[in-house]
N, C-alpha and C. Protein backbone atom coordinates (compact mmCIF):
# COMPACT_ATOMS: atom_id res chain seq x y z
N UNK A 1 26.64 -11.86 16.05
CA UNK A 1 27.48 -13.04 16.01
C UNK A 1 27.48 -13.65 14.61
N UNK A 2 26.45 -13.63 13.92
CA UNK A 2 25.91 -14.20 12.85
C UNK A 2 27.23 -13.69 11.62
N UNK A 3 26.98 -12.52 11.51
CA UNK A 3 28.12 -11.62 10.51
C UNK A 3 29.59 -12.51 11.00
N UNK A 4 29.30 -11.74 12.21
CA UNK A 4 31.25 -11.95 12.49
C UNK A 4 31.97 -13.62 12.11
N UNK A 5 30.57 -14.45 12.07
CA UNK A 5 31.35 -15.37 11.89
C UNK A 5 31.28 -15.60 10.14
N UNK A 6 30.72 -15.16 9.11
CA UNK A 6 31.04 -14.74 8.43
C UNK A 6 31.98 -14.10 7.39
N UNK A 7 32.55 -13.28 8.16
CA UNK A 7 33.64 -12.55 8.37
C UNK A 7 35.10 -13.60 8.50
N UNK A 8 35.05 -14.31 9.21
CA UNK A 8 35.60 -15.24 10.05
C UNK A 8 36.23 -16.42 8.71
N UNK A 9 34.58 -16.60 8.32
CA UNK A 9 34.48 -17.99 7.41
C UNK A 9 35.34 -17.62 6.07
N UNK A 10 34.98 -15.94 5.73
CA UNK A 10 36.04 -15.37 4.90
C UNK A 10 37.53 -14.96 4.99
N UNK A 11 37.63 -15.68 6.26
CA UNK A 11 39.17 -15.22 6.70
C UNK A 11 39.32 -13.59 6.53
N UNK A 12 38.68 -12.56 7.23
CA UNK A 12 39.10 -11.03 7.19
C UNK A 12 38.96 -10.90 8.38
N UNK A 13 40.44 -10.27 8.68
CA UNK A 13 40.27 -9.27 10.10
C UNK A 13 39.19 -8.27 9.99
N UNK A 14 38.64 -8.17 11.48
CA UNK A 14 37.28 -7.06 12.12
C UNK A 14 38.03 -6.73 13.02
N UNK A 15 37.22 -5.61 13.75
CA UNK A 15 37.09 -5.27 14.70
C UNK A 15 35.55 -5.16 15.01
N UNK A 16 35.15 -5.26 16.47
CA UNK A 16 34.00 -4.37 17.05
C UNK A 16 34.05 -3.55 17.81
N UNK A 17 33.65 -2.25 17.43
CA UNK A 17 33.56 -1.08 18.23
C UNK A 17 32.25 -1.63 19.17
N UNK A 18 32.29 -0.70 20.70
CA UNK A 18 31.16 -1.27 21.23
C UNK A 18 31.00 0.68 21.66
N UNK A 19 31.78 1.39 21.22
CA UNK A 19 31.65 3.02 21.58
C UNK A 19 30.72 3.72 20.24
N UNK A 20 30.72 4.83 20.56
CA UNK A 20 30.41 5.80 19.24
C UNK A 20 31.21 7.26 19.02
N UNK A 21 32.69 6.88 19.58
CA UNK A 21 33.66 7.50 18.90
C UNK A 21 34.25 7.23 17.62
N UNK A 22 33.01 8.08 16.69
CA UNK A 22 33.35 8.07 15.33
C UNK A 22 34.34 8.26 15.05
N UNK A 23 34.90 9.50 15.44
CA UNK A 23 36.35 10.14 14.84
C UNK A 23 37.31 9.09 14.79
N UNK A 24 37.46 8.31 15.77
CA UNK A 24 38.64 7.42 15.43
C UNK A 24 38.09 5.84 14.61
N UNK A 25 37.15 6.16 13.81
CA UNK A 25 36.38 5.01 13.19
C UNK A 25 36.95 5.42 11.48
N UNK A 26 37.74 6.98 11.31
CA UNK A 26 38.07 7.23 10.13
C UNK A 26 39.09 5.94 9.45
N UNK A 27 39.61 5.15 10.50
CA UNK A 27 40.88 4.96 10.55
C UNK A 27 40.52 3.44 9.22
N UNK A 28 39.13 2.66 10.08
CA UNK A 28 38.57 1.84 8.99
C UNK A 28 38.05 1.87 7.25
N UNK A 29 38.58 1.29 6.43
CA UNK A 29 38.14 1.33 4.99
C UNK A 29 36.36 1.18 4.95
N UNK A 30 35.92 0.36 5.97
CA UNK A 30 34.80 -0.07 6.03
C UNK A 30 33.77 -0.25 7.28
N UNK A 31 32.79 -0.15 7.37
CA UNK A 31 32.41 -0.20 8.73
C UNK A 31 30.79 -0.69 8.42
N UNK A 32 30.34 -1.80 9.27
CA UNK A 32 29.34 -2.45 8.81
C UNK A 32 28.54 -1.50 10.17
N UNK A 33 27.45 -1.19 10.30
CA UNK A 33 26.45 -0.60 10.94
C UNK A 33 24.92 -1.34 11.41
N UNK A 34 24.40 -1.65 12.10
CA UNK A 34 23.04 -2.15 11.95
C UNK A 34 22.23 -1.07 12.38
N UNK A 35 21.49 -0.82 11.95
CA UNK A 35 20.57 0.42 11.77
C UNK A 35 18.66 -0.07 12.55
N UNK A 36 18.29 0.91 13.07
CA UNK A 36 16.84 0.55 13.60
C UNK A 36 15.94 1.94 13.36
N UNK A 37 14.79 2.02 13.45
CA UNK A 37 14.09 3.14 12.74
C UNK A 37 14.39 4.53 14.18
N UNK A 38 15.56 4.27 15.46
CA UNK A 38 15.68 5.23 16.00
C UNK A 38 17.44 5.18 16.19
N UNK A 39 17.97 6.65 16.00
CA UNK A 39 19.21 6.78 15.87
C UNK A 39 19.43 8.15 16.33
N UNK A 40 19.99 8.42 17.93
CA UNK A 40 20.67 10.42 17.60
C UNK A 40 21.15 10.62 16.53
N UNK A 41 20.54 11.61 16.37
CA UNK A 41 20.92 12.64 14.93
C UNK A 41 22.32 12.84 14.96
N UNK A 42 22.95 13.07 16.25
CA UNK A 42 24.58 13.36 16.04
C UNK A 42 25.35 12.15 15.38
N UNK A 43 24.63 10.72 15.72
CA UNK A 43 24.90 9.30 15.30
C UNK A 43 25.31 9.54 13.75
N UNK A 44 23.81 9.83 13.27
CA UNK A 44 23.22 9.80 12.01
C UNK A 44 24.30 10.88 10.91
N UNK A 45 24.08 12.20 11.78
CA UNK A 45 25.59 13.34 11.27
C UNK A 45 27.18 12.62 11.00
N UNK A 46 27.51 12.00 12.17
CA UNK A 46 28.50 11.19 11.91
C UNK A 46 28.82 10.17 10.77
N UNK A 47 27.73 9.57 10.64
CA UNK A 47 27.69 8.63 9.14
C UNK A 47 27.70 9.33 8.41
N UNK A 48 27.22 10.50 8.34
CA UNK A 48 27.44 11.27 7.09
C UNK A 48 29.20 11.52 6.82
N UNK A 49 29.46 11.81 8.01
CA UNK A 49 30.84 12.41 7.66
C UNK A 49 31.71 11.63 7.83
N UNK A 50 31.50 10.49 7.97
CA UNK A 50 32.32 9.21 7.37
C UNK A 50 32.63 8.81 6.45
N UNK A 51 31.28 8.91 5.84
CA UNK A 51 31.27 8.81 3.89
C UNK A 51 31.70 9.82 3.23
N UNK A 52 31.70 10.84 3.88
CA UNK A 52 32.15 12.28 3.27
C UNK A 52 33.85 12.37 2.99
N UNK A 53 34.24 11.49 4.13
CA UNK A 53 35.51 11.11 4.63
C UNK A 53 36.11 9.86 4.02
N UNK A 54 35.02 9.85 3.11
CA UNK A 54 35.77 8.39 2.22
C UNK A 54 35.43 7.04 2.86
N UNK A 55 34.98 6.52 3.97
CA UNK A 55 34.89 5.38 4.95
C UNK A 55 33.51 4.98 4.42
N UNK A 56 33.64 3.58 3.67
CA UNK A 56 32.93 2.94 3.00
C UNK A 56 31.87 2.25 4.13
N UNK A 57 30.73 2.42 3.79
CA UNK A 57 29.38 2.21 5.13
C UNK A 57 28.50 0.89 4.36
N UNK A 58 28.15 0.08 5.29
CA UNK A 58 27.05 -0.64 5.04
C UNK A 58 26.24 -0.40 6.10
N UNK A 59 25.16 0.09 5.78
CA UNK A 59 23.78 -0.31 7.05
C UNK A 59 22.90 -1.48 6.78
N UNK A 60 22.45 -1.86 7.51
CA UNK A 60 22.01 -3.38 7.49
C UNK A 60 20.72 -2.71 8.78
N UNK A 61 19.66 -3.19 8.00
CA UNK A 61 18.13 -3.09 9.43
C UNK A 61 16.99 -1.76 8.34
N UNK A 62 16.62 -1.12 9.41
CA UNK A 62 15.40 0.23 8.97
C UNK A 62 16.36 1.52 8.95
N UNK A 63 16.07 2.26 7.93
CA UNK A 63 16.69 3.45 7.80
C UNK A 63 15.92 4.60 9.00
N UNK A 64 16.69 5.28 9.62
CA UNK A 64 16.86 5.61 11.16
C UNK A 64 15.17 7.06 10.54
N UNK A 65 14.36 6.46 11.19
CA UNK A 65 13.33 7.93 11.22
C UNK A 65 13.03 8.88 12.12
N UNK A 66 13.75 8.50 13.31
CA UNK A 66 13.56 9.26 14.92
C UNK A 66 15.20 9.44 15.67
N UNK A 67 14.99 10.30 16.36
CA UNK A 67 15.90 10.13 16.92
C UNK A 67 15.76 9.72 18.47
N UNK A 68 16.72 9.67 19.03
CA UNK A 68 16.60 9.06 20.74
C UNK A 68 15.48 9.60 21.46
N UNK A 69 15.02 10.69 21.16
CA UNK A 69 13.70 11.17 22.14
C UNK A 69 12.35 10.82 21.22
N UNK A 70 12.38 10.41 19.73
CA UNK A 70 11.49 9.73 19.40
C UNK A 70 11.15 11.18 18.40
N UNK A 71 11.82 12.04 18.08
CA UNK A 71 11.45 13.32 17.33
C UNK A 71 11.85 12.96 15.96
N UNK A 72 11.05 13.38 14.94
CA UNK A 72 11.71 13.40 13.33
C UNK A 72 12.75 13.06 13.20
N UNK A 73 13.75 12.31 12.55
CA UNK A 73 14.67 12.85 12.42
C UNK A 73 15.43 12.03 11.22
N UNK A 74 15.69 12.64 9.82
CA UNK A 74 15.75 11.66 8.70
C UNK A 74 17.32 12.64 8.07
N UNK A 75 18.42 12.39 8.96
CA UNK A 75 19.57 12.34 8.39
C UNK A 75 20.12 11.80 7.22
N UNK A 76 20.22 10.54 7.53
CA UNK A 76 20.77 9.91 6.61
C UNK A 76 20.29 9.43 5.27
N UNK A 77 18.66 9.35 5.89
CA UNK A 77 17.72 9.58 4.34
C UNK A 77 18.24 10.62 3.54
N UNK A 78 17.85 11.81 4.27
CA UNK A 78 18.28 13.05 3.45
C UNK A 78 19.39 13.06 2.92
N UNK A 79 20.43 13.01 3.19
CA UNK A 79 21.72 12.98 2.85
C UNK A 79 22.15 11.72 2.05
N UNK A 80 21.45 10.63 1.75
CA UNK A 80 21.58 9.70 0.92
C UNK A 80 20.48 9.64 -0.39
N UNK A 81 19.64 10.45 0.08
CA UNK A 81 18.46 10.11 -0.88
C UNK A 81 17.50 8.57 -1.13
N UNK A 82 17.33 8.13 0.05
CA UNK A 82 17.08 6.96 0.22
C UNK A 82 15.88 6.95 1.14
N UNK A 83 14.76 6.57 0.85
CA UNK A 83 13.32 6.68 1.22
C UNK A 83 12.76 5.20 2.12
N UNK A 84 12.42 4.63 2.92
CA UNK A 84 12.66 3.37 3.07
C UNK A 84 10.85 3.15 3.43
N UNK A 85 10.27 2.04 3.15
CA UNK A 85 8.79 2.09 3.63
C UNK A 85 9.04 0.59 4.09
N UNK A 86 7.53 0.26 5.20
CA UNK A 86 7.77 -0.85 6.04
C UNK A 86 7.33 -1.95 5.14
N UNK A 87 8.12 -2.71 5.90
CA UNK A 87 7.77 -4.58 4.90
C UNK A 87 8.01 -4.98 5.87
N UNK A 88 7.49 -6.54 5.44
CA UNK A 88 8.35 -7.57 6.78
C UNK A 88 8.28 -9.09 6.24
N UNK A 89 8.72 -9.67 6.48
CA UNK A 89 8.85 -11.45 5.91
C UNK A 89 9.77 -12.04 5.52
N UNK A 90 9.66 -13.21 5.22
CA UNK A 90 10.83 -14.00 4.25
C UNK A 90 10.89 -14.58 3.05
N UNK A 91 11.80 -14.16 2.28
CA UNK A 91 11.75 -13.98 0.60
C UNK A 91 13.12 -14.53 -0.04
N UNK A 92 12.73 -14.83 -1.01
CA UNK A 92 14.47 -15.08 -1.70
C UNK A 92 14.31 -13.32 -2.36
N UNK A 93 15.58 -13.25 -2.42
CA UNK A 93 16.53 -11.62 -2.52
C UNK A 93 16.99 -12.31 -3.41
N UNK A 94 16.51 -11.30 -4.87
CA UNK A 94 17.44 -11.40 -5.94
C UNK A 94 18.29 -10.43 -6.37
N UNK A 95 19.85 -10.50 -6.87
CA UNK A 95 20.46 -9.89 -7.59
C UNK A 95 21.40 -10.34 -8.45
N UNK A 96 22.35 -9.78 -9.36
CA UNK A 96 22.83 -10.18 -10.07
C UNK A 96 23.39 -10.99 -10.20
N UNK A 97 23.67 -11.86 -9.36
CA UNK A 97 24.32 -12.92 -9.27
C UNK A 97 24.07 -14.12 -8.78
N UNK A 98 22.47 -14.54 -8.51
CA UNK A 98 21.40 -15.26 -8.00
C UNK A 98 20.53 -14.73 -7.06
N UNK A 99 20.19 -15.99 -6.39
CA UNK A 99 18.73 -15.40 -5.06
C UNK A 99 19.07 -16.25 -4.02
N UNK A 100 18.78 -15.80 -3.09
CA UNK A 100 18.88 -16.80 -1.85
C UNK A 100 17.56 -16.17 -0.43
N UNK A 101 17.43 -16.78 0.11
CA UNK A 101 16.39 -16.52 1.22
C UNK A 101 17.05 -15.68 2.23
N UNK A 102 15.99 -14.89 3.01
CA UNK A 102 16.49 -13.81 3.97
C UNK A 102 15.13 -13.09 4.48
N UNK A 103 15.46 -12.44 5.43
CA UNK A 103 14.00 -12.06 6.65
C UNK A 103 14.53 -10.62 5.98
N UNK A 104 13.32 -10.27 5.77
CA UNK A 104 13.35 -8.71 5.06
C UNK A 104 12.75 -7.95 6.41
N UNK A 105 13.34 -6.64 6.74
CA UNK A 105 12.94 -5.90 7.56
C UNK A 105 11.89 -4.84 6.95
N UNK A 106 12.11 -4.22 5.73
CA UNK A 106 11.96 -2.65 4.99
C UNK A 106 11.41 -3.25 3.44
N UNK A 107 11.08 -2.03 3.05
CA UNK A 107 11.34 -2.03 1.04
C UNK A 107 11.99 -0.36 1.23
N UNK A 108 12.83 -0.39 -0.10
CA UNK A 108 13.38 0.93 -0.40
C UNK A 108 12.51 1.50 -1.25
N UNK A 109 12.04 2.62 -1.41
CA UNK A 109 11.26 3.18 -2.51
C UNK A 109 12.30 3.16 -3.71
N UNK A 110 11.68 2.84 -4.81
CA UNK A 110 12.29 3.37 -5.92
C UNK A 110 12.48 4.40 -6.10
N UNK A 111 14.20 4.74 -6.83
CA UNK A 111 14.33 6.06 -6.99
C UNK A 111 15.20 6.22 -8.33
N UNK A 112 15.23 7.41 -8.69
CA UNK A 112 15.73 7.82 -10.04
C UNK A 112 16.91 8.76 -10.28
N UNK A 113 17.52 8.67 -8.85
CA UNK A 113 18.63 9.55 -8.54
C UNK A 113 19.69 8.49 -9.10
N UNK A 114 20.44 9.43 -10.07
CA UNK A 114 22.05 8.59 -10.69
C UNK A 114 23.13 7.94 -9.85
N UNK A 115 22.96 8.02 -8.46
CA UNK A 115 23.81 8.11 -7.44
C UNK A 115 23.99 7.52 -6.65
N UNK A 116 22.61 6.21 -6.88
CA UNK A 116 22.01 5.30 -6.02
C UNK A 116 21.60 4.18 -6.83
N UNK A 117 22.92 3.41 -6.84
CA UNK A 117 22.47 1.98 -7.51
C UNK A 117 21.34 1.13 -7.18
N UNK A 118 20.91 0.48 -7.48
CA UNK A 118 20.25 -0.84 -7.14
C UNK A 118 20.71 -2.05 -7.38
N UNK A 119 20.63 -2.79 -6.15
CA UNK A 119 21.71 -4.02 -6.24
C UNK A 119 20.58 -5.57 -5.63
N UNK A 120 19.46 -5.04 -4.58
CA UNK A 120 18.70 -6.38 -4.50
C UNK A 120 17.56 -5.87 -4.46
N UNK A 121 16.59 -6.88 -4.91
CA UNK A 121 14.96 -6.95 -4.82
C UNK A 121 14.66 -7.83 -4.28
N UNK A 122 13.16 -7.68 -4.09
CA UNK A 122 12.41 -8.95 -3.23
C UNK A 122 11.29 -9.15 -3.90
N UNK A 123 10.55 -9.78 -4.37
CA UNK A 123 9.07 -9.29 -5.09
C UNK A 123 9.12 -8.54 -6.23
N UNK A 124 9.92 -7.93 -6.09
CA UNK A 124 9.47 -6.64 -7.68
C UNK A 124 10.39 -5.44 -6.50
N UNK A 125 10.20 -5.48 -5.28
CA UNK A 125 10.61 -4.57 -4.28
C UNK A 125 12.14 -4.07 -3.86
N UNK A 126 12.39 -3.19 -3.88
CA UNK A 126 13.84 -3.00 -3.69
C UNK A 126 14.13 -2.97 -2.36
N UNK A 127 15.07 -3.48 -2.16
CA UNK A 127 15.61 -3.91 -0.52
C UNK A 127 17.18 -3.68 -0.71
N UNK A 128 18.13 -3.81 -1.11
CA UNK A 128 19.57 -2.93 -1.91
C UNK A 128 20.02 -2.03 -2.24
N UNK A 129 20.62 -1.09 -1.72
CA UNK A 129 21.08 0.34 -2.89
C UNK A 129 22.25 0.32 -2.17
N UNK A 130 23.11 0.85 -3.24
CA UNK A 130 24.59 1.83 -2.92
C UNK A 130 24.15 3.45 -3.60
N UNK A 131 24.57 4.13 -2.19
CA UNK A 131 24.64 5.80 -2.95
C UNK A 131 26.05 6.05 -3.10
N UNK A 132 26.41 6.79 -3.98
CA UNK A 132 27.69 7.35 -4.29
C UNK A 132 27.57 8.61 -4.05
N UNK A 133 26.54 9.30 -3.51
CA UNK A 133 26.98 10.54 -2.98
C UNK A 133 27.94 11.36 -2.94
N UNK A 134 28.62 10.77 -1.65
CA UNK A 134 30.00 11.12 -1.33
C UNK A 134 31.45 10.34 -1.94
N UNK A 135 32.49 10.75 -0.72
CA UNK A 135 33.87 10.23 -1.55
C UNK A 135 33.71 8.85 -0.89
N UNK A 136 32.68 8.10 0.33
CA UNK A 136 33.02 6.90 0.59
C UNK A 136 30.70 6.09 0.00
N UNK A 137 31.30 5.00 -0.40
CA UNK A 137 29.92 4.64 -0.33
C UNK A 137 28.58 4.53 0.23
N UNK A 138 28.12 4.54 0.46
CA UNK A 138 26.73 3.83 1.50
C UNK A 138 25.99 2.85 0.61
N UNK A 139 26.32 1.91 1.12
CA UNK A 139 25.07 0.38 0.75
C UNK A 139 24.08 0.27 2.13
N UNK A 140 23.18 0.12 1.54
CA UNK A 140 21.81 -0.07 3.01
C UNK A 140 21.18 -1.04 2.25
N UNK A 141 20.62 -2.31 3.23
CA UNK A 141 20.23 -3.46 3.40
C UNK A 141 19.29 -3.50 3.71
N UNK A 142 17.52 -3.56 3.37
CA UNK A 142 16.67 -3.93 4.69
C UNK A 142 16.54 -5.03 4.69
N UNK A 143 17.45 -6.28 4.91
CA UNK A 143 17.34 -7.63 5.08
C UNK A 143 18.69 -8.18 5.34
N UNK A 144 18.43 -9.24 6.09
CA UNK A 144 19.61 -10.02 7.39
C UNK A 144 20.56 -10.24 6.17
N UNK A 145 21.84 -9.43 6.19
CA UNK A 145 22.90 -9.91 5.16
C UNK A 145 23.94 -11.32 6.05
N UNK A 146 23.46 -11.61 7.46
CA UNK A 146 24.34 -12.62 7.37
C UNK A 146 23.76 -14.05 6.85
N UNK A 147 24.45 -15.24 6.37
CA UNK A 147 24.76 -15.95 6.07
C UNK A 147 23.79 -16.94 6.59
N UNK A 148 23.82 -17.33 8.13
CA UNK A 148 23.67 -18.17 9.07
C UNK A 148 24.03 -19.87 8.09
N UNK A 149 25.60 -19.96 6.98
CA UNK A 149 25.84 -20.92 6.67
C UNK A 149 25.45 -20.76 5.04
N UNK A 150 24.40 -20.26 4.29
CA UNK A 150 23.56 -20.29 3.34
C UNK A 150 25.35 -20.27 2.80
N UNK A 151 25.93 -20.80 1.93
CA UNK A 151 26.57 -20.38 0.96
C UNK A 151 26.09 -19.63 0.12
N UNK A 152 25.16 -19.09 -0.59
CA UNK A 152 24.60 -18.09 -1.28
C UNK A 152 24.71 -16.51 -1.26
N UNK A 153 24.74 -16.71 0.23
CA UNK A 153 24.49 -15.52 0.95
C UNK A 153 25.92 -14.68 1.25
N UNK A 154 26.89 -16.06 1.52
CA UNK A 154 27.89 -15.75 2.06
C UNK A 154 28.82 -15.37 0.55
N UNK A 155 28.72 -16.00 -0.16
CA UNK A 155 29.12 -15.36 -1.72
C UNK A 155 28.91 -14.09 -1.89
N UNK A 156 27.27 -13.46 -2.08
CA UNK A 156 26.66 -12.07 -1.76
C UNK A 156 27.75 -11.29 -1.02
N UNK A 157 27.66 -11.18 0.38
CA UNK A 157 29.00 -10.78 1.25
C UNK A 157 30.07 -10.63 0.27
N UNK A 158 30.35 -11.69 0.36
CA UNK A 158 32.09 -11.91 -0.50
C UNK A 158 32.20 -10.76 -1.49
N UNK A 159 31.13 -11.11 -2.54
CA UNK A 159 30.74 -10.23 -3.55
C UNK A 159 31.01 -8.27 -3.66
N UNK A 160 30.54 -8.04 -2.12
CA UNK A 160 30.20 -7.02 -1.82
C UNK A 160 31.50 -6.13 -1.38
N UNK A 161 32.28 -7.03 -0.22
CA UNK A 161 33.34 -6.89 0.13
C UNK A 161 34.75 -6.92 -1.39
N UNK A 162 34.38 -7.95 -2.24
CA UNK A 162 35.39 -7.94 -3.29
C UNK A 162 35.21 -5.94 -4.07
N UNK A 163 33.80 -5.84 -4.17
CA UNK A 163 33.64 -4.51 -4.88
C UNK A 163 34.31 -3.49 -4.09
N UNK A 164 34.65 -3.50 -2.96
CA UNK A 164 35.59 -2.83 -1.70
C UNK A 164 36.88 -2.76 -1.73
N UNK A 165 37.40 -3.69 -2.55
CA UNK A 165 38.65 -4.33 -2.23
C UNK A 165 39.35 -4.64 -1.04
N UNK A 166 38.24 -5.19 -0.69
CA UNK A 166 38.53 -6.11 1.10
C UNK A 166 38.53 -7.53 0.31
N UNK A 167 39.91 -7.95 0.45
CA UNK A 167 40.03 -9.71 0.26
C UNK A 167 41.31 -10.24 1.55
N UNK A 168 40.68 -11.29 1.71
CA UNK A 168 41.43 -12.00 2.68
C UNK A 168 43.23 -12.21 1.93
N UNK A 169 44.04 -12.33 3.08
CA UNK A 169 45.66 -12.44 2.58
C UNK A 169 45.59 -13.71 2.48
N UNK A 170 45.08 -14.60 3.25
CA UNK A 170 45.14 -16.57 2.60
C UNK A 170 43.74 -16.58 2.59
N UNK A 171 43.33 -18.02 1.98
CA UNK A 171 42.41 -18.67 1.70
C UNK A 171 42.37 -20.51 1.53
N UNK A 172 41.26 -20.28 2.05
CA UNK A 172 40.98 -22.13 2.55
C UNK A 172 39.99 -22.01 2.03
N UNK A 173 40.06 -23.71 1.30
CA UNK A 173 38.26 -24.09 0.95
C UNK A 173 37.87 -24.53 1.90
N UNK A 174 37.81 -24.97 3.12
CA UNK A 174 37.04 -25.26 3.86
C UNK A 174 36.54 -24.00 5.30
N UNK A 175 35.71 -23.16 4.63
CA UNK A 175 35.35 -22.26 5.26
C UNK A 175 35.40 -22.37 7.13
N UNK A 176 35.48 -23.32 7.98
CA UNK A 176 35.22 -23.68 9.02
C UNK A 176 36.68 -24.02 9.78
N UNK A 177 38.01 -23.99 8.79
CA UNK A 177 39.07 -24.05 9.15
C UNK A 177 40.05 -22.49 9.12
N UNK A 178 40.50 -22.26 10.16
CA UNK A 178 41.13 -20.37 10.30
C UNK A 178 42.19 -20.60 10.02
N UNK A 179 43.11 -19.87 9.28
CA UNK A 179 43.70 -19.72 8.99
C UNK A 179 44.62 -18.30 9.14
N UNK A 180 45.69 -18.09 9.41
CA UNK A 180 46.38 -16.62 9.93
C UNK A 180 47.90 -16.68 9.67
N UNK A 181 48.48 -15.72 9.21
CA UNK A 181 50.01 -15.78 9.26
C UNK A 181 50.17 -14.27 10.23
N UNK A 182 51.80 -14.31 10.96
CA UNK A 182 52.51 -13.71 11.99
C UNK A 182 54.05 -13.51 11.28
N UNK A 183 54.02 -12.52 10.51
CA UNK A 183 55.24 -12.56 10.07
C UNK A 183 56.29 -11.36 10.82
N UNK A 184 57.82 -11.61 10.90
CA UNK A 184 58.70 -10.59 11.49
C UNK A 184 59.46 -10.30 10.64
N UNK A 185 60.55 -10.05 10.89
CA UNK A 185 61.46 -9.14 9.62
C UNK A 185 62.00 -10.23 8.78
N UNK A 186 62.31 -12.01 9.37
CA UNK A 186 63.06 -12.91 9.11
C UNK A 186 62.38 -14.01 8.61
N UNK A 187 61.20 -14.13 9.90
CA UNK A 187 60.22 -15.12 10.04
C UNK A 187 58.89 -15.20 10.38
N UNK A 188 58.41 -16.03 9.97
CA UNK A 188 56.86 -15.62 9.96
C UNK A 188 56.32 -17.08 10.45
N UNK A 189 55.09 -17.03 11.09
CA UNK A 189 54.37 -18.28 11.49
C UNK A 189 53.04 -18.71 11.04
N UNK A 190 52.96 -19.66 10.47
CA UNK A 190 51.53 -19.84 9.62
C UNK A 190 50.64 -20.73 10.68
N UNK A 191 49.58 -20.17 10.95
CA UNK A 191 48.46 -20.63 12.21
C UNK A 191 47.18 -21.68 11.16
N UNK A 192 47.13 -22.73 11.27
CA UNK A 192 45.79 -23.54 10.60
C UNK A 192 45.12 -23.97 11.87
N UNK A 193 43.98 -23.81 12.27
CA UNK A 193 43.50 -24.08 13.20
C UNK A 193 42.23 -25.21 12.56
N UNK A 194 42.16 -26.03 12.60
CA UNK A 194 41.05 -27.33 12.36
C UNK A 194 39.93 -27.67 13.34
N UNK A 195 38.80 -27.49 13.52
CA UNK A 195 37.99 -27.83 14.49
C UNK A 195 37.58 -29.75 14.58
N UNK A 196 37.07 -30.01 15.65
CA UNK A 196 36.89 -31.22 15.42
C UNK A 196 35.79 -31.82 14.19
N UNK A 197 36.05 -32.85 13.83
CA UNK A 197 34.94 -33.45 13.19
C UNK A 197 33.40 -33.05 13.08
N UNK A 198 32.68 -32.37 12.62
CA UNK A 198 31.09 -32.08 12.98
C UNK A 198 31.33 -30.76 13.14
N UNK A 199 32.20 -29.88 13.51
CA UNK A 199 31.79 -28.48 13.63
C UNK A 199 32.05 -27.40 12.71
């Protein structure tokens, strides 16, 4: 809920899939993921060939080490080059563009592969990367990228999504007011929706 409203506050259409019919997930520029240290491998295969497929990935949580029966299983590590070791707490996350607080799940090992940016730390600790691997990105998160309000955070987002070229078609400064247009061949309808006072 946290994201979507997020999402929301940035004025961008989502969707939520609640299936794991990838194939018709090509259709998205982007696809946000939350990730836990267990994932089927066919799951995990699929992300691969999403990114392979150009479909720009964020995972957000623990990079997947098991699969559903609890066996080995390090897909997307492998195929990203991305090593993840356990952490846990709450930290301000720095990157280039300030710090703000967030519940860290992971640390990423440092790595020296050309292919795999680094984009946040925690401590000295890396918690951020984009791989360029493939023809679509992978950014992995081990810490809560939503907002819950932080303007800081929600900039971060913004930030992330602008490097995507995901930007909203209008814009409001008052994040808490929606905004939508309905246009037809002639005419179009502009939707401002205002909540009451306090919300």
């Amino acid at each position: 809920v946290g994201f979507c409203r997020d999402l929301m506050r940035l004025k961008l259409a989502y969707g939520i899939r609640e299936n794991r019919d990838w194939e018709s997930m090509k259709q998205y520029k982007l696809l946000f993921v939350p990730t836990a240290e267990t994932m089927a491998e066919r799951d995990q295969e699929a992300l691969v060939e999403l990114a392979k497929a150009g479909v720009a990935l964020v995972l957000v949580g623990h990079m997947p080490k098991y699969d559903e029966e609890f066996k080995a299983c390090t897909v997307l590590s492998n195929h990203f080059r991305i090593k993840p070791t356990s952490e846990s707490g709450i930290g301000e996350i720095e990157h280039k563009s300030g710090t703000f607080t967030s519940h860290l799940f992971a640390s990423i090992k440092t790595t020296d592969d050309g292919k795999v940016k680094k984009i946040a730390k925690w401590d000295q600790k890396l918690v951020g990367v984009c791989s360029n691997r493939f023809k679509g990105p992978m950014y992995f998160f081990t810490f809560d990228i939503a907002s819950g309000g932080d303007h800081r955070k929600l900039a971060f987002v913004e930030s992330l999504l602008e490097g995507e070229k995901i930007t909203p078609w209008l814009r409001c400064s008052d994040p808490s007011v929606d905004v939508s247009f309905y246009g037809g061949e002639k005419k179009g309808v502009l939707f401002v929706v205002v909540p009451p006072p306090g919300e």
